[in-house]
PDB file of N, CA and C in Angstrom:
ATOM      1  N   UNK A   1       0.855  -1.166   0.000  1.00  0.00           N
ATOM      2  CA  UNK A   1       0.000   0.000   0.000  1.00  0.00           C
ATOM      3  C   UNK A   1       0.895   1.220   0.000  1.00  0.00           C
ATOM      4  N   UNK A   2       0.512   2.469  -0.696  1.00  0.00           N
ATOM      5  CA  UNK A   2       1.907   3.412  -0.531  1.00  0.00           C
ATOM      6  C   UNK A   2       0.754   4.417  -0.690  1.00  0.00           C
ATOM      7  N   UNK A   3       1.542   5.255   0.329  1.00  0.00           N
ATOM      8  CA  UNK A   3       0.633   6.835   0.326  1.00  0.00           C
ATOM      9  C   UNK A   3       0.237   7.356  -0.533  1.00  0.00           C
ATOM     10  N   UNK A   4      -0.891   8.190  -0.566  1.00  0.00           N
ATOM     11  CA  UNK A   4      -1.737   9.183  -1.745  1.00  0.00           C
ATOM     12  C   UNK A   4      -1.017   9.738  -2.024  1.00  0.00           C
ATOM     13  N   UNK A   5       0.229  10.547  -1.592  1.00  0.00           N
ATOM     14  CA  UNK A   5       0.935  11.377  -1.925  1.00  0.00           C
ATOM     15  C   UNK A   5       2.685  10.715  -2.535  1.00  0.00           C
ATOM     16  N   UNK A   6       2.389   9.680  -2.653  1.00  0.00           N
ATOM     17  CA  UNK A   6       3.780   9.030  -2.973  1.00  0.00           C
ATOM     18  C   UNK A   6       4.575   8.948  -2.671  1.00  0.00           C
ATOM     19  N   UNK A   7       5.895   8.616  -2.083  1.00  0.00           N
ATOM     20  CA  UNK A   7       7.207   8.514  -1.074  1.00  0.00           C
ATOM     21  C   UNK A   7       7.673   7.338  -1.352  1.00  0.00           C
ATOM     22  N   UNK A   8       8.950   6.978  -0.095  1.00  0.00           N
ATOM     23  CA  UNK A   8       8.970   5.886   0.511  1.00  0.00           C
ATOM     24  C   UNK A   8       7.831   4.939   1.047  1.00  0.00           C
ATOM     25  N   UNK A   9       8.204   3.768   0.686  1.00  0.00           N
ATOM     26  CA  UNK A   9       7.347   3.220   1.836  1.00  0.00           C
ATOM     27  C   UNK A   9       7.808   2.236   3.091  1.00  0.00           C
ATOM     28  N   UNK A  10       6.956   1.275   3.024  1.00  0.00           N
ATOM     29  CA  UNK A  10       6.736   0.887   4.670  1.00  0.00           C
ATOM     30  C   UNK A  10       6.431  -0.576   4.533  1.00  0.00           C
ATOM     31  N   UNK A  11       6.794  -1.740   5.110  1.00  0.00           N
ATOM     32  CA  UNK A  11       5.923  -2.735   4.553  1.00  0.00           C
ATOM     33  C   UNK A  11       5.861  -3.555   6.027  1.00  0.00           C
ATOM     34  N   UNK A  12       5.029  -4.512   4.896  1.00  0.00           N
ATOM     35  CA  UNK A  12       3.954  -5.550   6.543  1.00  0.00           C
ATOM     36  C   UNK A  12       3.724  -7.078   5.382  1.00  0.00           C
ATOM     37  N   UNK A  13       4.349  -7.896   5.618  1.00  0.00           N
ATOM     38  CA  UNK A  13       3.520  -9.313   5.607  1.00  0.00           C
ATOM     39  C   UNK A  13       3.915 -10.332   5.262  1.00  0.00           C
ATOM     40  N   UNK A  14       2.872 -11.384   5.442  1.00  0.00           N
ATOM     41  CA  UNK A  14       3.212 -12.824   5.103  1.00  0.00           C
ATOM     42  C   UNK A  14       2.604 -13.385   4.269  1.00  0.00           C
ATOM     43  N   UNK A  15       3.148 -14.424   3.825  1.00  0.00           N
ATOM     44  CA  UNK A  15       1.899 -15.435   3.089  1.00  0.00           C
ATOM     45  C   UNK A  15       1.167 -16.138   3.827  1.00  0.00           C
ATOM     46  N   UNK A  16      -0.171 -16.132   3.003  1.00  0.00           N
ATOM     47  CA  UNK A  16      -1.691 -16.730   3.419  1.00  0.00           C
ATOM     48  C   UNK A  16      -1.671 -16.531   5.058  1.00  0.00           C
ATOM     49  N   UNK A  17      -1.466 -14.846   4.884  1.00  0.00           N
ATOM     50  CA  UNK A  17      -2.238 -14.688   6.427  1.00  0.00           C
ATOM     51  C   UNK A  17      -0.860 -14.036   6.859  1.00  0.00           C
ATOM     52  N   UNK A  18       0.760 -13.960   6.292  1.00  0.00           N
ATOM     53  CA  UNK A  18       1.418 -13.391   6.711  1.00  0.00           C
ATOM     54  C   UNK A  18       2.044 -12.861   6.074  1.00  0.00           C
ATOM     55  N   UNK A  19       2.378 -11.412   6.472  1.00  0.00           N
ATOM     56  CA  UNK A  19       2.709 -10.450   6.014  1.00  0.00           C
ATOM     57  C   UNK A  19       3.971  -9.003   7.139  1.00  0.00           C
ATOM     58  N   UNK A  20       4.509  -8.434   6.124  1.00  0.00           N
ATOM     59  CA  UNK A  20       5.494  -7.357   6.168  1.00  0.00           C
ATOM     60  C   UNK A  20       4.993  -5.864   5.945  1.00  0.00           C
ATOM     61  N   UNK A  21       4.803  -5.178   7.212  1.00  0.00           N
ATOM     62  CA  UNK A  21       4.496  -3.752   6.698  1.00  0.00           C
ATOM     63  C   UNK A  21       5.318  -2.839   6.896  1.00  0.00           C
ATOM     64  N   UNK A  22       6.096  -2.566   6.072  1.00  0.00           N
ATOM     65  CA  UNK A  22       6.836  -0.962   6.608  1.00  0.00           C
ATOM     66  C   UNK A  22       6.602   0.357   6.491  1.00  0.00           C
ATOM     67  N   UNK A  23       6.976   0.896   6.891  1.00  0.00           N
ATOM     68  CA  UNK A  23       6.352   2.695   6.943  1.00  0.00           C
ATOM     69  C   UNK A  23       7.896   3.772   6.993  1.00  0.00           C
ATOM     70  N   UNK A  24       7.530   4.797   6.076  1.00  0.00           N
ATOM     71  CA  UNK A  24       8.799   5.602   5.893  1.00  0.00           C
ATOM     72  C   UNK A  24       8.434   6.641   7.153  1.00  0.00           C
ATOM     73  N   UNK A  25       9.419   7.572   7.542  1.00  0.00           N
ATOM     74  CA  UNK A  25       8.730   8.394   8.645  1.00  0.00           C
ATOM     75  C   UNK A  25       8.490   9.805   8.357  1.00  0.00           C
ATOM     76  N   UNK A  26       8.277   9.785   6.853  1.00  0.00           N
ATOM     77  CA  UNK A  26       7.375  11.591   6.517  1.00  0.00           C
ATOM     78  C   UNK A  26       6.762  11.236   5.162  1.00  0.00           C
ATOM     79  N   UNK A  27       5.917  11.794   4.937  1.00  0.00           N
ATOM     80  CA  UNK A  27       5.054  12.199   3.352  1.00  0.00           C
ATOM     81  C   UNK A  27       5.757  13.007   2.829  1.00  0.00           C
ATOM     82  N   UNK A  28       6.334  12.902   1.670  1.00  0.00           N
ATOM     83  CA  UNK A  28       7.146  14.076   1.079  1.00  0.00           C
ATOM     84  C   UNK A  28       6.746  15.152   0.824  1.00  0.00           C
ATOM     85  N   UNK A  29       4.906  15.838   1.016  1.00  0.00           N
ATOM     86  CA  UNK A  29       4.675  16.916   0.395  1.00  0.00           C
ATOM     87  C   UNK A  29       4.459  17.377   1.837  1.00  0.00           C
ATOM     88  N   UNK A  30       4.958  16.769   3.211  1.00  0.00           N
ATOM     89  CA  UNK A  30       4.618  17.644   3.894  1.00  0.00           C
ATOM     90  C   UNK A  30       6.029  18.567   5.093  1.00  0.00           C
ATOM     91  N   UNK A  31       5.958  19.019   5.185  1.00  0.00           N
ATOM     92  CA  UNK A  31       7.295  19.797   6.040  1.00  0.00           C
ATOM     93  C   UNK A  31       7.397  18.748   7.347  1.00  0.00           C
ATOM     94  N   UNK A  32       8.337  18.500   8.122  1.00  0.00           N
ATOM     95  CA  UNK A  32       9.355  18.368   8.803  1.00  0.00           C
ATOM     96  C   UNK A  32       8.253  18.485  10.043  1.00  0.00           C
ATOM     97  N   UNK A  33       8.291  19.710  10.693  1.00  0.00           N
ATOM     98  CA  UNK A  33       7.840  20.112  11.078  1.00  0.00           C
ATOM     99  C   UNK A  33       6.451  19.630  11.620  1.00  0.00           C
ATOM    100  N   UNK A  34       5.860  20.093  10.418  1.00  0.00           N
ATOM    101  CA  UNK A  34       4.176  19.599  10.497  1.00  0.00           C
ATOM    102  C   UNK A  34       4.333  18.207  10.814  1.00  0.00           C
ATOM    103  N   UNK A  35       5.423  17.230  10.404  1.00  0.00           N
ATOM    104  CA  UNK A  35       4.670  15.889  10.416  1.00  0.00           C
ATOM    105  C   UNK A  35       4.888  15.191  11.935  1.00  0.00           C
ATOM    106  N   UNK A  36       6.551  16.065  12.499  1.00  0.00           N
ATOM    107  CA  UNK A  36       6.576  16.204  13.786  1.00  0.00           C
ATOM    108  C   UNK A  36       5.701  16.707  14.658  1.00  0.00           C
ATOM    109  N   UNK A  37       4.567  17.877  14.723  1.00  0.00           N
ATOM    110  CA  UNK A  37       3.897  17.953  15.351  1.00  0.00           C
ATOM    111  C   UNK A  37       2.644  16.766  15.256  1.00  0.00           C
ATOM    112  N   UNK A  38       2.286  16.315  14.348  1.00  0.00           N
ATOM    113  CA  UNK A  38       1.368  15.406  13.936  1.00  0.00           C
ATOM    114  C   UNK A  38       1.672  14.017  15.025  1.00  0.00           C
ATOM    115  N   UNK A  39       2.981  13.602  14.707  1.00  0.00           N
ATOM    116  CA  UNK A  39       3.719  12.469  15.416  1.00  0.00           C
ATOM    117  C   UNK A  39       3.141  12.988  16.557  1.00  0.00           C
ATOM    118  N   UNK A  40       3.638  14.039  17.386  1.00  0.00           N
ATOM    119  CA  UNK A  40       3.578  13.885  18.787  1.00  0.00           C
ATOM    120  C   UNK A  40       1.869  14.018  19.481  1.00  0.00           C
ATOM    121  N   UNK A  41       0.897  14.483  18.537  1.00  0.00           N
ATOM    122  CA  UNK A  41      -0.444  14.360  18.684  1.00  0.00           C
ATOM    123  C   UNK A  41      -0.797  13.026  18.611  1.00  0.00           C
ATOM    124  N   UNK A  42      -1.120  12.012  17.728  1.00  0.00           N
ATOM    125  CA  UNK A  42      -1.220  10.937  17.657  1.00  0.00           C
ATOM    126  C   UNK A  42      -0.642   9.907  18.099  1.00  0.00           C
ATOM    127  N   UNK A  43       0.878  10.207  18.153  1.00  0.00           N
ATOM    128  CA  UNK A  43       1.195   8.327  18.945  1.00  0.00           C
ATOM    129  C   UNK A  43       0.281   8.228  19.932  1.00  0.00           C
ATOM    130  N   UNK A  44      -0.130   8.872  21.045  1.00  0.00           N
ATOM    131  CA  UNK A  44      -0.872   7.739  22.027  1.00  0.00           C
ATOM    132  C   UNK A  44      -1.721   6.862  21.699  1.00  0.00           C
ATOM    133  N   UNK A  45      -2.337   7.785  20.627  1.00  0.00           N
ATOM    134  CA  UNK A  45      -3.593   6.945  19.969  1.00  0.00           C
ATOM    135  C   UNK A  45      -2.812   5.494  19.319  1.00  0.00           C
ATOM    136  N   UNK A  46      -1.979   5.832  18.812  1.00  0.00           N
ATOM    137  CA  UNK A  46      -0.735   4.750  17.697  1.00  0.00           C
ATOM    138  C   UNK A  46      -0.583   3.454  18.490  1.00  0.00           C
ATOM    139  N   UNK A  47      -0.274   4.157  19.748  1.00  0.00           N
ATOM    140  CA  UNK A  47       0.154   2.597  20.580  1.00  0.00           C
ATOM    141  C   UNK A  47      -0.875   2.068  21.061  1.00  0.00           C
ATOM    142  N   UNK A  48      -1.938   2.427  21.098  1.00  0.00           N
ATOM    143  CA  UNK A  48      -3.392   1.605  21.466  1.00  0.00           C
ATOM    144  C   UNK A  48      -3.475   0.896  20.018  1.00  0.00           C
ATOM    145  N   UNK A  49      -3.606   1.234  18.946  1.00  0.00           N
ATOM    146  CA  UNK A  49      -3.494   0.729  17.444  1.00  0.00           C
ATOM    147  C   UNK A  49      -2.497  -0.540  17.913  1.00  0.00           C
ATOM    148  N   UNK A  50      -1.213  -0.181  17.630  1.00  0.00           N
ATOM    149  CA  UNK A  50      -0.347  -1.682  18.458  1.00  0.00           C
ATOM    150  C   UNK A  50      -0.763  -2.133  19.229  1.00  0.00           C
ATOM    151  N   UNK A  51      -1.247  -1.652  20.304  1.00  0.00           N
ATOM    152  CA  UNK A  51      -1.614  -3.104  21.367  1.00  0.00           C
ATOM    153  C   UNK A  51      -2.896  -3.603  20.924  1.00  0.00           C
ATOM    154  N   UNK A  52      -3.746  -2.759  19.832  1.00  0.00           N
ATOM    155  CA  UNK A  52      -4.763  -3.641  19.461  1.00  0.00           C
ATOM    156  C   UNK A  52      -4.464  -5.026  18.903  1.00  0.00           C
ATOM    157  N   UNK A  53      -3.409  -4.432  17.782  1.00  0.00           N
ATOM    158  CA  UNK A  53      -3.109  -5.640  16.866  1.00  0.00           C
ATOM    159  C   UNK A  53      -2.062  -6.888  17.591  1.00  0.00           C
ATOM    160  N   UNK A  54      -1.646  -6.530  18.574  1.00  0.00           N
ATOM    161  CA  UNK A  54      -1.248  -7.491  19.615  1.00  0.00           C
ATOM    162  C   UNK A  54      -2.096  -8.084  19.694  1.00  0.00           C
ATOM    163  N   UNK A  55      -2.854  -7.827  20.582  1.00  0.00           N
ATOM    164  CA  UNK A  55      -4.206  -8.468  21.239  1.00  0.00           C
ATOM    165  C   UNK A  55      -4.677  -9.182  20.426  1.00  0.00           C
ATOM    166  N   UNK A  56      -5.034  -8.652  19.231  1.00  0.00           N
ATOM    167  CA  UNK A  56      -5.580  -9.535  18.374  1.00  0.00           C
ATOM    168  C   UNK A  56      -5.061 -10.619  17.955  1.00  0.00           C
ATOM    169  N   UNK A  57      -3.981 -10.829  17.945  1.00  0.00           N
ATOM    170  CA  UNK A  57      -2.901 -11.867  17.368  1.00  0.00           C
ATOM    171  C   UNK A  57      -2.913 -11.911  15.984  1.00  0.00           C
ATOM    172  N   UNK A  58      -2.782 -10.355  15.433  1.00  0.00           N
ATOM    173  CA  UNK A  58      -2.392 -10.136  14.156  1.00  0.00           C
ATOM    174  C   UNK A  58      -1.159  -9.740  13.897  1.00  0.00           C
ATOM    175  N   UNK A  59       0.418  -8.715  14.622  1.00  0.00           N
ATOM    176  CA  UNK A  59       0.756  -8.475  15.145  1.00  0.00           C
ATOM    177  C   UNK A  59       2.158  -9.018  16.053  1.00  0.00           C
ATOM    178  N   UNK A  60       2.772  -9.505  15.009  1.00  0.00           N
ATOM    179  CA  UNK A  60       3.849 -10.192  15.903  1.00  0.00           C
ATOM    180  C   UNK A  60       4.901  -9.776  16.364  1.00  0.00           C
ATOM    181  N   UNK A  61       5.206  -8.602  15.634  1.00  0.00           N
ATOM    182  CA  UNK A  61       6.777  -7.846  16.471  1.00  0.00           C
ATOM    183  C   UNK A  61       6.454  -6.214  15.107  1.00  0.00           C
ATOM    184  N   UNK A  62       6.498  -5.519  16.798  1.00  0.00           N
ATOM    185  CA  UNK A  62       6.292  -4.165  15.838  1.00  0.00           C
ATOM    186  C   UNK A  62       8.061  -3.674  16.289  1.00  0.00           C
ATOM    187  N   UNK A  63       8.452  -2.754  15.352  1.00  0.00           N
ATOM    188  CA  UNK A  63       9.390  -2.352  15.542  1.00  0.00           C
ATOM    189  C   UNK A  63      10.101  -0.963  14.405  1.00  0.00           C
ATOM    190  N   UNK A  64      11.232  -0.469  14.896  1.00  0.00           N
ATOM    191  CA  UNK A  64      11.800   0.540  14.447  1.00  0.00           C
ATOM    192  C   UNK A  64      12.563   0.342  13.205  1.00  0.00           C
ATOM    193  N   UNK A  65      12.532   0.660  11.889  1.00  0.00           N
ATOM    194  CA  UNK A  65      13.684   0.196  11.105  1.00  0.00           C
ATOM    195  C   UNK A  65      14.551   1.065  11.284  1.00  0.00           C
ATOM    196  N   UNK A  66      16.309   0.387  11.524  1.00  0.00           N
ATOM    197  CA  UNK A  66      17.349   1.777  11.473  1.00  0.00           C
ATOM    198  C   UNK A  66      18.357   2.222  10.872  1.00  0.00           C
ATOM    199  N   UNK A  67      18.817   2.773  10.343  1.00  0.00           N
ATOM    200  CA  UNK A  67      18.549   4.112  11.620  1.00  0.00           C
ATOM    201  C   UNK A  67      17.413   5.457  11.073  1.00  0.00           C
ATOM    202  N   UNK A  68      16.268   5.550  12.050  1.00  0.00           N
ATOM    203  CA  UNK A  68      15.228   6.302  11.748  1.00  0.00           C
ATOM    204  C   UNK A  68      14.656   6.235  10.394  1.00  0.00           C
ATOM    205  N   UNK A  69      14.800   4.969  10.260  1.00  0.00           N
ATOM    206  CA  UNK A  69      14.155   4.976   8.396  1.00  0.00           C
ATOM    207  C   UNK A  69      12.793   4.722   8.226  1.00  0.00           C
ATOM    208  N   UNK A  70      11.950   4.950   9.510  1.00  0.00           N
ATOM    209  CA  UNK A  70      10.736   4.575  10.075  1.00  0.00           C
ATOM    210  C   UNK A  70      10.375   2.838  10.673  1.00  0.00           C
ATOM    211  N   UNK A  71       9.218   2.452  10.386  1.00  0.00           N
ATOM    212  CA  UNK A  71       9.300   0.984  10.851  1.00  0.00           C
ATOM    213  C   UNK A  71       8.886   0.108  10.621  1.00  0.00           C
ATOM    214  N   UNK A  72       8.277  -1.000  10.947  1.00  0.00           N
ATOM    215  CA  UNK A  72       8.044  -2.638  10.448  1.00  0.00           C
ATOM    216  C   UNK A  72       6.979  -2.953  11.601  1.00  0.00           C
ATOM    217  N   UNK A  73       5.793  -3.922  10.700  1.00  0.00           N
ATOM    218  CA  UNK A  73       5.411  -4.638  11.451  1.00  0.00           C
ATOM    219  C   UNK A  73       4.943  -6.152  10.448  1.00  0.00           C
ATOM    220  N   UNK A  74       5.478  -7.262  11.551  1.00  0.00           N
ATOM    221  CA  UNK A  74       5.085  -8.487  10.892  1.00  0.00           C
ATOM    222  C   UNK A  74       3.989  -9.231  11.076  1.00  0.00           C
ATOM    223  N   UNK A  75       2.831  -9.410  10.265  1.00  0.00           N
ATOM    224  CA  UNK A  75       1.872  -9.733  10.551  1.00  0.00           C
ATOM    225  C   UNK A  75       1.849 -11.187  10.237  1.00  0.00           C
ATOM    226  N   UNK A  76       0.269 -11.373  10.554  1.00  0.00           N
ATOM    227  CA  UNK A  76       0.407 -13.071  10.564  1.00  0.00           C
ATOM    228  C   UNK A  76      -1.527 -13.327  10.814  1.00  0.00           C
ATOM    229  N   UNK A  77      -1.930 -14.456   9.949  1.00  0.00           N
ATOM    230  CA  UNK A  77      -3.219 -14.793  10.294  1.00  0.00           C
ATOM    231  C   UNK A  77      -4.109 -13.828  10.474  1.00  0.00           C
ATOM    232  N   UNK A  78      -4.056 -13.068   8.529  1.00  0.00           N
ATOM    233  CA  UNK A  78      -4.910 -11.848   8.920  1.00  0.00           C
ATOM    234  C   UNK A  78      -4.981 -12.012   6.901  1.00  0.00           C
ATOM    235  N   UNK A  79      -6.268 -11.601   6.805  1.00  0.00           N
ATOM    236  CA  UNK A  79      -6.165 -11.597   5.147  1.00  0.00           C
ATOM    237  C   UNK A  79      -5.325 -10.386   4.563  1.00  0.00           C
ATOM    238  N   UNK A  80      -5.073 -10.153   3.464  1.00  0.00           N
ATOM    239  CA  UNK A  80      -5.086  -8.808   2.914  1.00  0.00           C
ATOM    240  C   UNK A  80      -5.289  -7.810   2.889  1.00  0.00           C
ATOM    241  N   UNK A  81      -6.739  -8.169   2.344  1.00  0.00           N
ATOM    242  CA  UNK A  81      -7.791  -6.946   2.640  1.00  0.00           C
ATOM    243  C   UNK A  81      -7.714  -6.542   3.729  1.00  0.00           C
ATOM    244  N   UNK A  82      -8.106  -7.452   5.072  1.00  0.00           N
ATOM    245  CA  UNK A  82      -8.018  -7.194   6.641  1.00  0.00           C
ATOM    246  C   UNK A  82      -6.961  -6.136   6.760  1.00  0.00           C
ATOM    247  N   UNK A  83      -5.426  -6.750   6.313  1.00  0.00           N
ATOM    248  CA  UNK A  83      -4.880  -6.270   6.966  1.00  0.00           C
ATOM    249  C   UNK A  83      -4.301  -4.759   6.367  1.00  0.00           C
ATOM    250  N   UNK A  84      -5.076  -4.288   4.942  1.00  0.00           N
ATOM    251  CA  UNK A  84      -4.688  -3.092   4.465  1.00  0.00           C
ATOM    252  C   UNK A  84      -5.687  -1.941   4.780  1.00  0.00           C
ATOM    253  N   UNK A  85      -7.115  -2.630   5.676  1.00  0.00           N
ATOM    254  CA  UNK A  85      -7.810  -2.167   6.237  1.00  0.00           C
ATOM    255  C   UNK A  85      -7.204  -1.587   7.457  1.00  0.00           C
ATOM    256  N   UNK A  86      -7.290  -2.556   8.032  1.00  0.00           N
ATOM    257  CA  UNK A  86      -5.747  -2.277   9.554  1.00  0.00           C
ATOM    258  C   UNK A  86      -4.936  -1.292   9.377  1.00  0.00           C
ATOM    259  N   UNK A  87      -4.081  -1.087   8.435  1.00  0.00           N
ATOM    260  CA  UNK A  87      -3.139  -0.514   8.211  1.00  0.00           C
ATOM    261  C   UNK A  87      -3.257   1.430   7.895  1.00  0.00           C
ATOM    262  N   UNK A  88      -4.796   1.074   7.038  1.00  0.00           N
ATOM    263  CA  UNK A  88      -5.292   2.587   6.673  1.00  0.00           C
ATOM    264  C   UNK A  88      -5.395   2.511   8.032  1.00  0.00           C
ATOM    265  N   UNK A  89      -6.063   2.480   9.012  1.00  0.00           N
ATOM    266  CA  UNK A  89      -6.670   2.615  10.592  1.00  0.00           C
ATOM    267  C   UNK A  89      -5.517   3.151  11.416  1.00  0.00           C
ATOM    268  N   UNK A  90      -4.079   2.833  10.736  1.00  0.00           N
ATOM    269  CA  UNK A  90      -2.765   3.567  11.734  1.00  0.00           C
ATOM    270  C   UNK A  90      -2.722   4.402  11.947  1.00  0.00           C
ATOM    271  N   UNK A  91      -3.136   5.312  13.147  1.00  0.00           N
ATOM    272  CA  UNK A  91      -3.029   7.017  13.075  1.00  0.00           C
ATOM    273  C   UNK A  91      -2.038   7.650  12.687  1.00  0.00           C
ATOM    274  N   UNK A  92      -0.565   7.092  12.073  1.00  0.00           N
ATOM    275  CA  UNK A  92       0.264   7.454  11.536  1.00  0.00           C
ATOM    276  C   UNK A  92      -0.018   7.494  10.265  1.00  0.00           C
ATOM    277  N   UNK A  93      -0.584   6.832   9.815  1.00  0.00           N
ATOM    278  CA  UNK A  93      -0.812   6.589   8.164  1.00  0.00           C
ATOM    279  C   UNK A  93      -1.817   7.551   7.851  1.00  0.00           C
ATOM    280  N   UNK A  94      -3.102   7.796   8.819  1.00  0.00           N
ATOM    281  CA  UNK A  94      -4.455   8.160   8.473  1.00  0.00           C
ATOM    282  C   UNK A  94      -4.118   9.786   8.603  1.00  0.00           C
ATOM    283  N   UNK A  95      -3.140   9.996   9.503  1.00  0.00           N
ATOM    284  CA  UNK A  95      -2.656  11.491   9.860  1.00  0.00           C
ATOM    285  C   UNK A  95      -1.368  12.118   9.232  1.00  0.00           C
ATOM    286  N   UNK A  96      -0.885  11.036   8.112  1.00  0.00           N
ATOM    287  CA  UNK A  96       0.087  11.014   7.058  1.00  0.00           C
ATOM    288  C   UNK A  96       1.596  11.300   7.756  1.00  0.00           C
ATOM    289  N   UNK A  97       1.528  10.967   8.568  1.00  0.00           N
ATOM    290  CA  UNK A  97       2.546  10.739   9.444  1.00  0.00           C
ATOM    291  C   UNK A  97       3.708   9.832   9.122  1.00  0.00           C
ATOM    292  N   UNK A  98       3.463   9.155   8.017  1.00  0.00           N
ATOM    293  CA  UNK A  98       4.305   7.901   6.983  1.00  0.00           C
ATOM    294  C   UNK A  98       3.258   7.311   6.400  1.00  0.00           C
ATOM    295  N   UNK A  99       4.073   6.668   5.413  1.00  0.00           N
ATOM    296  CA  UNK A  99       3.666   6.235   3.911  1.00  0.00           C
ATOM    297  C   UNK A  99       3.707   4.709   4.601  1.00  0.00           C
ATOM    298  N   UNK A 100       2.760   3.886   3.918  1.00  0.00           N
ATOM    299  CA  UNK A 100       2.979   2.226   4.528  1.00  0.00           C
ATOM    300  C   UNK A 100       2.647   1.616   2.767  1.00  0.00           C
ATOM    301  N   UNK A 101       3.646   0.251   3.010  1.00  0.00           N
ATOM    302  CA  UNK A 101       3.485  -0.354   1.392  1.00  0.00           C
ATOM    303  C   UNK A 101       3.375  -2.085   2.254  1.00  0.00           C
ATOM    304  N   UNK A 102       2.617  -2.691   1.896  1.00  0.00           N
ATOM    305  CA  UNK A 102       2.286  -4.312   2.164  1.00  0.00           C
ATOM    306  C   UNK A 102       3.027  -5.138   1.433  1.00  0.00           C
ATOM    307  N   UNK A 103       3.794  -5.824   2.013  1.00  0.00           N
ATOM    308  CA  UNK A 103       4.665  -6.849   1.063  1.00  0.00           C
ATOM    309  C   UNK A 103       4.278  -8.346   1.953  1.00  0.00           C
ATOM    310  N   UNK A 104       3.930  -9.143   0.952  1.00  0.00           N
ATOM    311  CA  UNK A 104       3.091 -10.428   1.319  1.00  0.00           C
ATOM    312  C   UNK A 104       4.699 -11.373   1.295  1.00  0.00           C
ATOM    313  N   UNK A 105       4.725 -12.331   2.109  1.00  0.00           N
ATOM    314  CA  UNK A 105       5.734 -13.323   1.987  1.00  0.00           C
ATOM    315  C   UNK A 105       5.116 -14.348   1.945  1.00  0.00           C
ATOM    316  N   UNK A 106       6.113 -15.293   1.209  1.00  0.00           N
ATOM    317  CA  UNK A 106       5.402 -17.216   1.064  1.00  0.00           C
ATOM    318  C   UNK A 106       6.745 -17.457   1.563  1.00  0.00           C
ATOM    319  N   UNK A 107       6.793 -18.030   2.569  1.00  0.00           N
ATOM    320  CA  UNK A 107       7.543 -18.747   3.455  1.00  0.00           C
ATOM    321  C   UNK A 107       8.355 -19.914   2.827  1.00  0.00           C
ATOM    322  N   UNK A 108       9.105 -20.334   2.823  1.00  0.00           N
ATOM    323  CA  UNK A 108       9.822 -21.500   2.104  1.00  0.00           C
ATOM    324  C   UNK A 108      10.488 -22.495   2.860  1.00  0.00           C
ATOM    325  N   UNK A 109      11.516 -21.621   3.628  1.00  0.00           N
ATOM    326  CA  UNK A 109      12.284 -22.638   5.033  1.00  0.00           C
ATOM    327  C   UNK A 109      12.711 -21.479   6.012  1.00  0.00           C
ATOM    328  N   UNK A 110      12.248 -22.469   7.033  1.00  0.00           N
ATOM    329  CA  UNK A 110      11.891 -21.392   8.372  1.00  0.00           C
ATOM    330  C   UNK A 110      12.835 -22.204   9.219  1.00  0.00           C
ATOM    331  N   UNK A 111      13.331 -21.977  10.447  1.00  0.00           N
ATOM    332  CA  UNK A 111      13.799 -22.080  11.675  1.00  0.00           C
ATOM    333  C   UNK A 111      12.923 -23.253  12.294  1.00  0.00           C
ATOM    334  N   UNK A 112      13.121 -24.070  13.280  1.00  0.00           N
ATOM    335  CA  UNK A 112      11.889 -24.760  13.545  1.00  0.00           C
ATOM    336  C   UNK A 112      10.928 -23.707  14.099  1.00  0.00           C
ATOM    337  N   UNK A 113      11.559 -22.370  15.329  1.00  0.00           N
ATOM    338  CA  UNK A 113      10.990 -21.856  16.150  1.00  0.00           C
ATOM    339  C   UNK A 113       9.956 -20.886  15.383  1.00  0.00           C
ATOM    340  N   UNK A 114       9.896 -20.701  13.812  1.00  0.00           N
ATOM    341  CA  UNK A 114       9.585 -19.916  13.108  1.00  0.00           C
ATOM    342  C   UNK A 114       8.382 -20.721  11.756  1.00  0.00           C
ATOM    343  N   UNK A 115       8.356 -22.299  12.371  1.00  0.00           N
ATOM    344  CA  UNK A 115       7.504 -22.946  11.616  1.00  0.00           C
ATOM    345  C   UNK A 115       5.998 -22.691  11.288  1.00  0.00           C
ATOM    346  N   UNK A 116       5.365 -21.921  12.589  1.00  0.00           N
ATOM    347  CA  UNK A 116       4.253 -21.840  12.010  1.00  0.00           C
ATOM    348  C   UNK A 116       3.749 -21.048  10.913  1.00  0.00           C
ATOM    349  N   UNK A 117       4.299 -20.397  10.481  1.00  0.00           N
ATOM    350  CA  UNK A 117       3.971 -19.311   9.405  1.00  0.00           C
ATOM    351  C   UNK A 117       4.113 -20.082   7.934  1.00  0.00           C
ATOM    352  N   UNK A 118       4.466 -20.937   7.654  1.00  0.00           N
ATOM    353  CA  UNK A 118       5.359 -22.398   6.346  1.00  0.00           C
ATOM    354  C   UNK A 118       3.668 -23.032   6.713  1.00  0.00           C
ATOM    355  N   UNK A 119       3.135 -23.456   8.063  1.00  0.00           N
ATOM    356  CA  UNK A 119       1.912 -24.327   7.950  1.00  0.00           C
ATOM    357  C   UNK A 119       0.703 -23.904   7.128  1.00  0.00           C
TER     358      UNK A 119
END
């Protein structure tokens, strides 16, 4: 998925149900500034968004890409659609706070500890 306004992006996912999302950390048409004040309005809301998708067990490791290149989340046992639904719903994304792009993975050979996502 990549912002209305075009950039970097961001990705999230897996195959059949898991997935790679990353997110760049500005919209290019917007200043510095603005997107910093934006950031600091919305994360609280942001991390209720994460602990939703925790909770849900969509959600398996959110995290920072670095250095400051924005961030990642790996999803899992969530459709597509679901999860590009999800993804518009990020108050970072919805408040253009970063650009997010969905990259689906098909698993091939995993770790044992990393098998369920191959099932």
């Amino acid at each position: 998925m990549r912002h209305p306004h075009g950039g970097k992006a961001a990705r999230d996912v897996f195959d059949d149900g898991q997935y790679v999302e990353t997110r760049t950390t500005r919209c290019p048409r917007t200043s510095t500034v603005e997107v910093l004040e934006r950031q600091h309005l919305v994360r609280p809301v942001r991390r209720l968004w994460i602990r939703q998708g925790v909770q849900d067990g969509v959600f398996l490791l959110v995290g920072s890409l670095q250095p400051g290149q924005g961030g990642a989340v790996l999803a899992h046992d969530t459709t597509l659609e679901d999860l590009r639904n999800r993804v518009a719903a990020d108050p970072f994304v919805a408040h253009e706070v970063v650009s997010a792009e969905i990259i689906e993975i098909a698993p091939n050979t995993t770790d044992p500890r990393l098998a369920f996502p191959a099932a």
